[in-house]
N, C-alpha and C. Protein backbone atom coordinates (compact mmCIF):
# COMPACT_ATOMS: atom_id res chain seq x y z
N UNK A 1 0.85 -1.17 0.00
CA UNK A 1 0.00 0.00 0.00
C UNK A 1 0.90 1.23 0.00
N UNK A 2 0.52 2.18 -0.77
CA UNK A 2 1.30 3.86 -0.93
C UNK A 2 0.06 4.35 -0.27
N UNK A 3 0.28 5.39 0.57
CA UNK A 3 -0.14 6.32 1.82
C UNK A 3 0.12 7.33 0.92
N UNK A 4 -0.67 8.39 0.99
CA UNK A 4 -0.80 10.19 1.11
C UNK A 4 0.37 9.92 -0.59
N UNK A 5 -0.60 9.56 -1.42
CA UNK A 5 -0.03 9.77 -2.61
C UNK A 5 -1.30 10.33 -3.48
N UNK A 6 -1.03 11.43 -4.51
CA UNK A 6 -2.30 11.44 -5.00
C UNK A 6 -1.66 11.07 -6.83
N UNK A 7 -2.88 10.39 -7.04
CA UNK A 7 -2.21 10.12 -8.49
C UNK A 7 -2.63 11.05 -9.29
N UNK A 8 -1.72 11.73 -10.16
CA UNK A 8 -2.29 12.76 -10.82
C UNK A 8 -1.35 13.67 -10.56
N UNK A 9 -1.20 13.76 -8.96
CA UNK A 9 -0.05 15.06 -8.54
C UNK A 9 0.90 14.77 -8.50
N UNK A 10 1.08 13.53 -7.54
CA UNK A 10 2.31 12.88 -6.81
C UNK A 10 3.05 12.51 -7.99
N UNK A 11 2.17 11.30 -8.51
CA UNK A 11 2.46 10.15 -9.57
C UNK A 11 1.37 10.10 -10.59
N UNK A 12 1.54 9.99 -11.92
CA UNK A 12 1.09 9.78 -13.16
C UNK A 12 0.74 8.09 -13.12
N UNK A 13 -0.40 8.01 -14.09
CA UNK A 13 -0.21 6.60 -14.27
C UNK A 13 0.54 6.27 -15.12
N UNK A 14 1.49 7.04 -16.38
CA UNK A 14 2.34 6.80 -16.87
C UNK A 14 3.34 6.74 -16.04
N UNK A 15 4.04 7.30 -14.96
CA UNK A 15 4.93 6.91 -13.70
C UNK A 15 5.10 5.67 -13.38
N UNK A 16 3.80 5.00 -13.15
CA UNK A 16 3.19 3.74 -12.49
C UNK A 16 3.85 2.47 -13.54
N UNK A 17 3.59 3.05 -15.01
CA UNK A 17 3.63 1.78 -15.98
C UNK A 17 5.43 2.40 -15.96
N UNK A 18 5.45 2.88 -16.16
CA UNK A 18 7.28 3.05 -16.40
C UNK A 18 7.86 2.90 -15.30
N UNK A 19 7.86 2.24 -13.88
CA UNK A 19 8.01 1.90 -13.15
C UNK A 19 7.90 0.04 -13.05
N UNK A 20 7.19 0.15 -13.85
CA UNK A 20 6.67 -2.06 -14.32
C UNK A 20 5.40 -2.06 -14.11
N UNK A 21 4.66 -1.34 -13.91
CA UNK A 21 3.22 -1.85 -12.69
C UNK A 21 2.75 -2.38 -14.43
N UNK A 22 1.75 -3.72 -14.12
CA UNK A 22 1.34 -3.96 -15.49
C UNK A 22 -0.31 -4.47 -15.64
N UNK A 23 -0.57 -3.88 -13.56
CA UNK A 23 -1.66 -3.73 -13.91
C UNK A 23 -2.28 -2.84 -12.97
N UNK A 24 -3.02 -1.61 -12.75
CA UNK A 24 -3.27 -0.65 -11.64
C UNK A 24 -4.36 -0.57 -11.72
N UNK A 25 -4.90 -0.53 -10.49
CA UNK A 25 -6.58 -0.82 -9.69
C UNK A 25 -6.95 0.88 -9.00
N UNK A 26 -7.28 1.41 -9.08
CA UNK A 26 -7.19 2.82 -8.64
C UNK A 26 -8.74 2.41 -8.13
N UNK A 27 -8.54 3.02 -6.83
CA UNK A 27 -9.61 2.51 -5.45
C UNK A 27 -10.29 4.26 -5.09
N UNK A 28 -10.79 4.76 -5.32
CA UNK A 28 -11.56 6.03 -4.50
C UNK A 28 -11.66 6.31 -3.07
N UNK A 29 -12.35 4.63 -2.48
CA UNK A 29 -13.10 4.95 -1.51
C UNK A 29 -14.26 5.14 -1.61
N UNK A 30 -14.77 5.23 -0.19
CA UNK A 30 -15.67 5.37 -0.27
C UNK A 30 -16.83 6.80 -0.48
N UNK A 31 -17.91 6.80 -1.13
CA UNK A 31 -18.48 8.12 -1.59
C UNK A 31 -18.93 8.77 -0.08
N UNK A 32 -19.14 10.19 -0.69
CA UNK A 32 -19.49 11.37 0.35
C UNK A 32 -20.75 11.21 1.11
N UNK A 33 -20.62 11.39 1.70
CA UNK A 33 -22.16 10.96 2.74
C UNK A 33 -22.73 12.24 2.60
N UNK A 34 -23.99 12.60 2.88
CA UNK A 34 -25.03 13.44 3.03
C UNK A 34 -25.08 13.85 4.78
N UNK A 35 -24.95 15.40 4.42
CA UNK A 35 -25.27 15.80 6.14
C UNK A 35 -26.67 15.40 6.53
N UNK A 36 -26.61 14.78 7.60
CA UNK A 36 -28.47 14.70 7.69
C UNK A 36 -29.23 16.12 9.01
N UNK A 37 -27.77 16.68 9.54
CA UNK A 37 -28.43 18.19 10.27
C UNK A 37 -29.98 17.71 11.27
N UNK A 38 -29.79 16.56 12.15
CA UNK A 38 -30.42 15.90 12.96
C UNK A 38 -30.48 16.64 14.40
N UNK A 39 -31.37 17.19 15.08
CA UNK A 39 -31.18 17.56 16.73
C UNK A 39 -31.34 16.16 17.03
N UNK A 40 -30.26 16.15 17.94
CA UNK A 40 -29.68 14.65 19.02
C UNK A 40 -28.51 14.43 18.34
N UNK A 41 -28.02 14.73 16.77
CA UNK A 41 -27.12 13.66 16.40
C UNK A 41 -25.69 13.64 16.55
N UNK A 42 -25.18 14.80 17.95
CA UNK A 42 -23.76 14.99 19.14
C UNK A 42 -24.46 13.77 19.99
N UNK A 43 -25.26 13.26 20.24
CA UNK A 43 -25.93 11.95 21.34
C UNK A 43 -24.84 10.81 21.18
N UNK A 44 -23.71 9.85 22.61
CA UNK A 44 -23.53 9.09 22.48
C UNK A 44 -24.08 7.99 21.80
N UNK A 45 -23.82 7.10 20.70
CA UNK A 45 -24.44 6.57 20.15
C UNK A 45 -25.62 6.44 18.98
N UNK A 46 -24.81 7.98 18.41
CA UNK A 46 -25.51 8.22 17.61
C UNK A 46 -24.21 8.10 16.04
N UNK A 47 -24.09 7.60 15.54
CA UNK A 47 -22.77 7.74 13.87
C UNK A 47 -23.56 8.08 12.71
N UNK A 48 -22.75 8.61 11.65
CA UNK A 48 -22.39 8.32 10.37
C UNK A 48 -22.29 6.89 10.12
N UNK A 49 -22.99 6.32 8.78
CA UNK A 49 -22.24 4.93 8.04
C UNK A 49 -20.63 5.06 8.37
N UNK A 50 -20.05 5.74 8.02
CA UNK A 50 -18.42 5.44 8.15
C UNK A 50 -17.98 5.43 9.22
N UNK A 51 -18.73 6.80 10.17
CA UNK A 51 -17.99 6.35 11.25
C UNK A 51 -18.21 4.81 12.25
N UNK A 52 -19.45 4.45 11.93
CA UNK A 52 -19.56 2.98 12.20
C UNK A 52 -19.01 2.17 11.65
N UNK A 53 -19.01 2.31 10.71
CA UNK A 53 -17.87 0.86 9.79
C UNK A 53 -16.53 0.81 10.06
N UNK A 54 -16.50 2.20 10.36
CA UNK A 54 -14.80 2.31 10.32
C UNK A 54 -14.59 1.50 11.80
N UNK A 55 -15.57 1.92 12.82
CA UNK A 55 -14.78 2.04 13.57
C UNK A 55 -14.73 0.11 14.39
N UNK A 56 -15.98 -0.64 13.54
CA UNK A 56 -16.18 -2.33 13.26
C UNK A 56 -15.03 -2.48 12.69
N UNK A 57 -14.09 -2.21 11.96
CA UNK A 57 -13.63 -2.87 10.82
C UNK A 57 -11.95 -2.73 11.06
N UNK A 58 -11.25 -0.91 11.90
CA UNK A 58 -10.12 -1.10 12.59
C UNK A 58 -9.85 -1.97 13.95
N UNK A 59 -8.71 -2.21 13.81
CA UNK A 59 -7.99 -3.31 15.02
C UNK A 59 -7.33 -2.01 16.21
N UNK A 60 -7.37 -3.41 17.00
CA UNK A 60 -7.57 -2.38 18.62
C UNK A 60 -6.36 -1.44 18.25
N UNK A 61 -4.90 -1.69 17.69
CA UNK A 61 -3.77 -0.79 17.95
C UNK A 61 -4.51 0.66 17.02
N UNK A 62 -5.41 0.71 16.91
CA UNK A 62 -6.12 1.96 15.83
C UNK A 62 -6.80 2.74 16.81
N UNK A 63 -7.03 2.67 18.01
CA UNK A 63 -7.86 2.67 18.39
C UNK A 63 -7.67 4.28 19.16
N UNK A 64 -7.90 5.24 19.17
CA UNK A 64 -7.03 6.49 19.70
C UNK A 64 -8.69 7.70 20.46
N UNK A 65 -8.29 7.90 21.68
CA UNK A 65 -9.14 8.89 21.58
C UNK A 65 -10.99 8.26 21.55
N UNK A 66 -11.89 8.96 22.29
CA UNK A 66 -13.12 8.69 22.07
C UNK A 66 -13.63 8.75 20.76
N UNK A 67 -13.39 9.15 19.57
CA UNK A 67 -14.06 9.29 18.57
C UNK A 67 -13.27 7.85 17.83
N UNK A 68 -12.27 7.33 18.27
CA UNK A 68 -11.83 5.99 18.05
C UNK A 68 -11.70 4.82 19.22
N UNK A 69 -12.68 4.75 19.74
CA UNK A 69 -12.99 3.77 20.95
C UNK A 69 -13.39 2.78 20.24
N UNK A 70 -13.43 1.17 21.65
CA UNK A 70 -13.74 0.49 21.02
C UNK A 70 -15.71 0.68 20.81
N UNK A 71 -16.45 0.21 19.78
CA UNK A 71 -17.61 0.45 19.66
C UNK A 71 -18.65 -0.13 20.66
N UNK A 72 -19.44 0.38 21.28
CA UNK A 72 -20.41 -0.20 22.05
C UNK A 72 -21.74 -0.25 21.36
N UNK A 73 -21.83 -1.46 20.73
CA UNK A 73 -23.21 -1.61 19.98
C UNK A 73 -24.68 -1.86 21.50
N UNK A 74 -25.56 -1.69 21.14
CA UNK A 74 -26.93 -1.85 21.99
C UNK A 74 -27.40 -2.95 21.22
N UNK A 75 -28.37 -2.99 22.50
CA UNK A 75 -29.49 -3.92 21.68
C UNK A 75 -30.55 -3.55 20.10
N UNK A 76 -31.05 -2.65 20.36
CA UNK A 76 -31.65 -2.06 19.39
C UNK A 76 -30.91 -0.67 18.54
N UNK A 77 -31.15 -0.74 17.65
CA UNK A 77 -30.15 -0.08 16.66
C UNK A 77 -31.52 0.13 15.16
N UNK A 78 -31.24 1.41 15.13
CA UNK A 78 -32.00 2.50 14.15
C UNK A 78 -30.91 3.10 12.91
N UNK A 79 -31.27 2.74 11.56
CA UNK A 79 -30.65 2.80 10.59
C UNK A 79 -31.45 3.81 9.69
N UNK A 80 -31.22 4.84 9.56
CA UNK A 80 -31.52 5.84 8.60
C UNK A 80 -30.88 5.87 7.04
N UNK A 81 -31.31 5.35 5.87
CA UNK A 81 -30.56 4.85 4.71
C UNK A 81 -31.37 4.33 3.45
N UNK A 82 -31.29 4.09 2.38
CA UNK A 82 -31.68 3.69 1.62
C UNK A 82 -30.51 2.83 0.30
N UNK A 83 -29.31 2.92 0.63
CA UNK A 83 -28.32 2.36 -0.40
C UNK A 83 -27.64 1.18 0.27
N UNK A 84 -26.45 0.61 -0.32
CA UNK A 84 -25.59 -0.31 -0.15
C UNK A 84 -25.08 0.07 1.61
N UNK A 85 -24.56 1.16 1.98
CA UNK A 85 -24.15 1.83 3.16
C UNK A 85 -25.24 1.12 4.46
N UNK A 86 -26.23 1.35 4.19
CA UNK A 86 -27.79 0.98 5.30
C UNK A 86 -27.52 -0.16 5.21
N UNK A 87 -27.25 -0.95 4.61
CA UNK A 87 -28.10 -2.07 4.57
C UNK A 87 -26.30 -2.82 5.08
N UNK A 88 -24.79 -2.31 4.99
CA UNK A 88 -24.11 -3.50 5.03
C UNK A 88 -24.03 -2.50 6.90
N UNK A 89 -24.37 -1.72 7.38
CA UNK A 89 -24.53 -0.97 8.21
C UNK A 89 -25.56 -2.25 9.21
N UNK A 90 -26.88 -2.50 8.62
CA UNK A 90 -27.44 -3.31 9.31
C UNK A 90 -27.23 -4.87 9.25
N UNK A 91 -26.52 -5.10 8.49
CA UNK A 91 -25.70 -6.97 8.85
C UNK A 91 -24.65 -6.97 9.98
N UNK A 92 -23.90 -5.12 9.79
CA UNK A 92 -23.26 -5.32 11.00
C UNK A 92 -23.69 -4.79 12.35
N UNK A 93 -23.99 -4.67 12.42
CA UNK A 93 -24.93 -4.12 13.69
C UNK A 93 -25.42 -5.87 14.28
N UNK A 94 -26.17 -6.38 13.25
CA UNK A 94 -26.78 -7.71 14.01
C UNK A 94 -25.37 -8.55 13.80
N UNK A 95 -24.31 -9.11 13.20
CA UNK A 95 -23.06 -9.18 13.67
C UNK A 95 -22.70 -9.13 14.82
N UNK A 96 -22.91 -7.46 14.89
CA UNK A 96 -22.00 -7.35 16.58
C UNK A 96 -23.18 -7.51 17.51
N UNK A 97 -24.08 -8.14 17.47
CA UNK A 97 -25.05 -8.24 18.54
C UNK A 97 -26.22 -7.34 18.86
N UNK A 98 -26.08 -6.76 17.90
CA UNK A 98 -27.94 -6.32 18.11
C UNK A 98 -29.13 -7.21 17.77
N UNK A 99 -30.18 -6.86 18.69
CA UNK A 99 -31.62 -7.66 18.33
C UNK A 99 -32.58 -7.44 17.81
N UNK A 100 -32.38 -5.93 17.54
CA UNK A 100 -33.34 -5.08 17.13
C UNK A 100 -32.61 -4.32 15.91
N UNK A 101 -32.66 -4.36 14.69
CA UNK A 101 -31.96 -3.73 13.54
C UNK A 101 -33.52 -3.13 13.10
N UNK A 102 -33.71 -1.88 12.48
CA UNK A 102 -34.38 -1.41 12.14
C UNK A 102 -33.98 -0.15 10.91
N UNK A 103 -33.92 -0.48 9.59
CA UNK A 103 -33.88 0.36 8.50
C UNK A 103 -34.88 1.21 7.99
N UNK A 104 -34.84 2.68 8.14
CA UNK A 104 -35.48 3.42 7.47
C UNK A 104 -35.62 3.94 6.49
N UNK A 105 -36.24 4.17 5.39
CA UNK A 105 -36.19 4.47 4.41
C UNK A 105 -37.33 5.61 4.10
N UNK A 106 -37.47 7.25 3.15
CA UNK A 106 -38.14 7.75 3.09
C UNK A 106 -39.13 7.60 1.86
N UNK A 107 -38.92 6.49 0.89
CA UNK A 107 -39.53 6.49 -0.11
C UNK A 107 -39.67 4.88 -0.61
N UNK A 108 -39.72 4.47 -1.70
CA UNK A 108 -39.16 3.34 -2.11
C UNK A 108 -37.96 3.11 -2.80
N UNK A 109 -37.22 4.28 -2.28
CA UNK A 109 -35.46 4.19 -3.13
C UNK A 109 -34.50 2.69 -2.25
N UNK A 110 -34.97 2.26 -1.72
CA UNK A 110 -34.41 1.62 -0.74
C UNK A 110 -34.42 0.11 -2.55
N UNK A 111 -35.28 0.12 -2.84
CA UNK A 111 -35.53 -0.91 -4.02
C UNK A 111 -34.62 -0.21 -5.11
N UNK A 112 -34.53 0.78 -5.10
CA UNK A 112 -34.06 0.67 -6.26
C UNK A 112 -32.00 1.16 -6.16
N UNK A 113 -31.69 1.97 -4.74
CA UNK A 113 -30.50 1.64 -4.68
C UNK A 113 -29.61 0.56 -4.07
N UNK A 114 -30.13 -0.51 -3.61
CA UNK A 114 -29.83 -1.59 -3.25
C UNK A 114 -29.58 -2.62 -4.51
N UNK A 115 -28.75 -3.80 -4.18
CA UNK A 115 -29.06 -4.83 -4.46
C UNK A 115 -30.15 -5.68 -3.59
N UNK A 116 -31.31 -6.19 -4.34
CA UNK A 116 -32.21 -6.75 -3.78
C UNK A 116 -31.32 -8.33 -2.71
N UNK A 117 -30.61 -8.93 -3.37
CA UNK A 117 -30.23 -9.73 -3.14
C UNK A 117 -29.19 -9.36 -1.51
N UNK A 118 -28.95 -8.49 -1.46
CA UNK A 118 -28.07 -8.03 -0.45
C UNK A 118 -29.28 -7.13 0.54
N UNK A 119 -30.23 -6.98 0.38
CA UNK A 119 -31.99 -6.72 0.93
C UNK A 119 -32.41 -7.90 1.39
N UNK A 120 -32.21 -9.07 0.91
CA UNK A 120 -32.57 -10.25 1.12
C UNK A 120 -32.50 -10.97 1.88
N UNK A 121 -30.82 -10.41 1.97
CA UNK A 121 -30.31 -11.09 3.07
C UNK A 121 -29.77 -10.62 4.29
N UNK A 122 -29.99 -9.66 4.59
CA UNK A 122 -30.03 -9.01 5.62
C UNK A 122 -31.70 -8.87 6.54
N UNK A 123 -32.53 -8.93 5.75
CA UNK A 123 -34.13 -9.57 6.29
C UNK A 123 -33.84 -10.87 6.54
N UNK A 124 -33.37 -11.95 5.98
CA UNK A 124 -33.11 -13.41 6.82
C UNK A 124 -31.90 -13.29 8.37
N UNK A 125 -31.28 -12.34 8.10
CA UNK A 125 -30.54 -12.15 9.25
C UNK A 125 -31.14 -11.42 10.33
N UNK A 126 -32.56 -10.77 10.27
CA UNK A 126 -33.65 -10.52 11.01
C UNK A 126 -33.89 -8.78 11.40
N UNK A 127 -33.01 -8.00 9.93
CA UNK A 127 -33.11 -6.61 9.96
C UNK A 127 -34.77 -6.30 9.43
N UNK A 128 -35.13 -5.57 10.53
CA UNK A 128 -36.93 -4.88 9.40
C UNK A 128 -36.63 -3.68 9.00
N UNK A 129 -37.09 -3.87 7.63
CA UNK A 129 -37.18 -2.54 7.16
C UNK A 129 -38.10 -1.74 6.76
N UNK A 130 -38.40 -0.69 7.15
CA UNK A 130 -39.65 0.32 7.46
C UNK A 130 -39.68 1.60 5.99
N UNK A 131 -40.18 1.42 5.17
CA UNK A 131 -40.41 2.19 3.71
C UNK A 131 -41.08 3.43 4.79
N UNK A 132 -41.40 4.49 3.76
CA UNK A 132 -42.01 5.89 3.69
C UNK A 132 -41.81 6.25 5.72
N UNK A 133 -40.59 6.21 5.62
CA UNK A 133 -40.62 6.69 7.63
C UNK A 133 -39.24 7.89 7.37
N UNK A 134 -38.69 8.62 8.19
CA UNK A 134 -37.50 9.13 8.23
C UNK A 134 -37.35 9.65 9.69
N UNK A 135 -36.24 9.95 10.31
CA UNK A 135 -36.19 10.59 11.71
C UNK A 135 -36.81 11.62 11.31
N UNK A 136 -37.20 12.25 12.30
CA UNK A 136 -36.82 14.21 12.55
C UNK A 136 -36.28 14.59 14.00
N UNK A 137 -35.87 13.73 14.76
CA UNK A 137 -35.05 14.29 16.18
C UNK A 137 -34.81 12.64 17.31
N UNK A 138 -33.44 12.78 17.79
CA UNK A 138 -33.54 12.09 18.13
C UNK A 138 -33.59 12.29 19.67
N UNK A 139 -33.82 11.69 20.71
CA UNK A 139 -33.98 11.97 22.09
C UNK A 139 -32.65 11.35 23.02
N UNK A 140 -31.97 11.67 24.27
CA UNK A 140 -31.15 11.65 24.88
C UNK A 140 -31.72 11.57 26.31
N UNK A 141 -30.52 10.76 27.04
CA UNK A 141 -31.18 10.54 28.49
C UNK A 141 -30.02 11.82 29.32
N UNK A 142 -30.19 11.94 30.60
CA UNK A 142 -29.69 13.36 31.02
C UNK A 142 -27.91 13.24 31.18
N UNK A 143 -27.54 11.68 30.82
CA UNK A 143 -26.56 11.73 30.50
C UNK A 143 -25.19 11.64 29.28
N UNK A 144 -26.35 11.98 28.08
CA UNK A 144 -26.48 12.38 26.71
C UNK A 144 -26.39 11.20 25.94
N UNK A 145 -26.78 9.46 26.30
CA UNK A 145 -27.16 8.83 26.17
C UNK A 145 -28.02 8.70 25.19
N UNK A 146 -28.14 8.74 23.84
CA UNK A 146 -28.74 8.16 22.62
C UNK A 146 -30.21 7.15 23.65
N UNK A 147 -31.27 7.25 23.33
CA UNK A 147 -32.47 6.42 23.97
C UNK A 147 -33.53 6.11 23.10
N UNK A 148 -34.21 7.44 22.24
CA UNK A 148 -35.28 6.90 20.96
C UNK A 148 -34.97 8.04 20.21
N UNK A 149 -35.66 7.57 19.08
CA UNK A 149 -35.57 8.18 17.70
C UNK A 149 -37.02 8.29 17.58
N UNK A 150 -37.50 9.72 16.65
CA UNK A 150 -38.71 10.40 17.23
C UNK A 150 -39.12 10.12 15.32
N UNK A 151 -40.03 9.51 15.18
CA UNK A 151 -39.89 9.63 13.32
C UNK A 151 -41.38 10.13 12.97
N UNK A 152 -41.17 10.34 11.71
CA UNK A 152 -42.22 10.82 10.78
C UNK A 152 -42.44 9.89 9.79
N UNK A 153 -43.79 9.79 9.49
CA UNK A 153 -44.14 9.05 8.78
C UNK A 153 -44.69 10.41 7.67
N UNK A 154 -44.06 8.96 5.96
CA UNK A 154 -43.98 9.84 4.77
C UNK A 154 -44.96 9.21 4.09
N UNK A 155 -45.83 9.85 3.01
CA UNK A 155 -46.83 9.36 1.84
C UNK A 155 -45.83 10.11 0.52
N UNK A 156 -46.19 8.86 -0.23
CA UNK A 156 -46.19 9.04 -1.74
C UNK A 156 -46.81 10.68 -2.32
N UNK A 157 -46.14 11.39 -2.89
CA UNK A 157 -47.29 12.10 -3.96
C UNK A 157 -46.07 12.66 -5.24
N UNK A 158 -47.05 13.25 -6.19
CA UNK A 158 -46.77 13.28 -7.02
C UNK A 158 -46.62 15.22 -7.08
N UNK A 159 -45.25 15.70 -7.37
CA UNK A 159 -45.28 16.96 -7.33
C UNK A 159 -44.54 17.69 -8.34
N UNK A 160 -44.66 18.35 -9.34
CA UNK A 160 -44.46 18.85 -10.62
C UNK A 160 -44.01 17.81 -11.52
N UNK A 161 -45.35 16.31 -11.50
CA UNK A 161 -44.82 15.85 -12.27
C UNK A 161 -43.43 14.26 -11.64
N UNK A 162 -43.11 14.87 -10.77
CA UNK A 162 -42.07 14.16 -10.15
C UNK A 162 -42.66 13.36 -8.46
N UNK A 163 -42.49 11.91 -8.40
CA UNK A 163 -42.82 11.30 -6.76
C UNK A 163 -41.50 11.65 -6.32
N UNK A 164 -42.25 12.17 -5.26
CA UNK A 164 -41.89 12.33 -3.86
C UNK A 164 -42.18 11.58 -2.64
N UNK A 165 -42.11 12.17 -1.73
CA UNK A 165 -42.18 11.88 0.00
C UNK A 165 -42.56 13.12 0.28
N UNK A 166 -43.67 13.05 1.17
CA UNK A 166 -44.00 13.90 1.83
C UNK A 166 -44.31 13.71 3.35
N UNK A 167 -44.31 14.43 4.15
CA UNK A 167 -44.59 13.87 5.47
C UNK A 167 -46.16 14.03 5.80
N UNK A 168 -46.56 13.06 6.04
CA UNK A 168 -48.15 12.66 6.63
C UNK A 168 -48.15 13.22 7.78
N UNK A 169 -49.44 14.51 7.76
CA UNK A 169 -49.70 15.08 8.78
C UNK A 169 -50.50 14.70 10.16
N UNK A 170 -49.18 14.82 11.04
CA UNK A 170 -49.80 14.23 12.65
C UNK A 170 -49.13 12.86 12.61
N UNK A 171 -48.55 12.31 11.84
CA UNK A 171 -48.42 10.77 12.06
C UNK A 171 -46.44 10.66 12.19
N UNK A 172 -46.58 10.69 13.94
CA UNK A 172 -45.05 10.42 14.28
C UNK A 172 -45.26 9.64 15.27
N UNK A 173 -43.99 9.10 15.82
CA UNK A 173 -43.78 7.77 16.41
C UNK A 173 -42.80 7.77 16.96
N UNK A 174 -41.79 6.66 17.73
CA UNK A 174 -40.73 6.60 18.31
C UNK A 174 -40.58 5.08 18.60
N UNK A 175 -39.28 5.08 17.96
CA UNK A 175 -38.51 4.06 18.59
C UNK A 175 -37.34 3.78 19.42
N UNK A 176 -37.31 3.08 20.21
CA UNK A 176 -36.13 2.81 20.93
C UNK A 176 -34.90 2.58 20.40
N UNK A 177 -34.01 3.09 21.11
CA UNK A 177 -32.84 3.47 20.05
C UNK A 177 -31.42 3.48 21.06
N UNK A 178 -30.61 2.29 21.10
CA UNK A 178 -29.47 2.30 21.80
C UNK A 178 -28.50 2.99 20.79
N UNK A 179 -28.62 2.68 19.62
CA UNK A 179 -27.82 3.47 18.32
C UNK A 179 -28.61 3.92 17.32
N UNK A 180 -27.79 4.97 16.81
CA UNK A 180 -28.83 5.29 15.16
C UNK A 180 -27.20 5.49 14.46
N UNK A 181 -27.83 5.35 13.69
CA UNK A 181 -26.83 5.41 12.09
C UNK A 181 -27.44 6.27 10.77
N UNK A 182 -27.01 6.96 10.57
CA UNK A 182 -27.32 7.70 9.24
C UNK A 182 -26.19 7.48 8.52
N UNK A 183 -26.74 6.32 6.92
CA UNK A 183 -26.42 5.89 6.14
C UNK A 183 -26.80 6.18 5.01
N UNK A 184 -26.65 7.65 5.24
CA UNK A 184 -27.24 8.51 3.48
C UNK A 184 -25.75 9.00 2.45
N UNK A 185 -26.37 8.32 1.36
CA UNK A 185 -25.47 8.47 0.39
C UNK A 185 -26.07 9.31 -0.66
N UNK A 186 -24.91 10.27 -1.55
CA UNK A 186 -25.05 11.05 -2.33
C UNK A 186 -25.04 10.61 -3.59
């Protein structure tokens, strides 16, 4: 692995081949997440997709500082998402021992940025997933303790022409919530 190289600046991929390489895989990473601008979402136990994955996926010598601790998953765990991110977000979550996986989704994009097959199987691993819902705030106990997630429920409509989500008036809810995850991708 080359660290803090950028190709393009550092190194050319003509560099690369005149060097021998005879075959180069150029990796991105992973895409930009979407702010989701949540009240609660400074709440212990509240992440980003990445910062949850990341922080499943480094080994203890990585481990630096509270924002790199080791992870304390809950029992119940609230997934805000509709792509690949939500959904490998909720295999790991029930992985590390949750009982309660719960995916939200605000529309039916959840079908169409997924692989169904990777939808599939994360419902046999016993994640539910909840169409037309989204947070709007999450709640904290007095020791800033992540506790429920306060949601809105969304309807279908049709607006210049274009479906949407809209939020259904009066119809909110709450779930219990040892973690939430916002797993919105751009």
């Amino acid at each position: 692995f080359v660290q803090a190289t950028t190709i393009g600046k550092d190194l050319s991929l003509d560099d690369l081949r005149k060097a021998g390489y005879q075959a180069i895989l150029l990796c991105s990473g992973a895409g930009t997440q979407a702010d989701l601008d949540l009240e609660g979402q400074e709440l212990a136990g509240a992440f980003s997709a990445a910062q949850f994955l990341m922080r499943t996926n480094l080994g203890d010598h990585y481990w630096i500082g509270p924002q790199l601790s080791p992870l304390q998953i809950g029992e119940k765990v609230v997934i805000f998402g509709w792509g690949h991110a939500a959904v490998d977000c909720a295999r790991t979550a029930i992985r590390l021992g949750a009982r309660q996986v719960i995916c939200l989704y605000p529309n039916h994009e959840m079908e169409l940025l997924c692989r169904q097959e990777d939808k599939l199987a994360a419902m046999e691993e016993g994640v539910l997933f909840q169409p037309y819902a989204q947070p709007i705030r999450l709640i904290g106990d007095p020791n800033g303790q992540l506790q429920q997630v306060v949601c809105q429920r969304m309807i279908p409509k049709c607006v210049a022409g274009e479906r949407k989500s809209v939020p259904l008036p009066g119809a909110t809810f709450e779930l219990p919530a040892d973690n939430f995850i916002a797993a919105l991708e751009l």
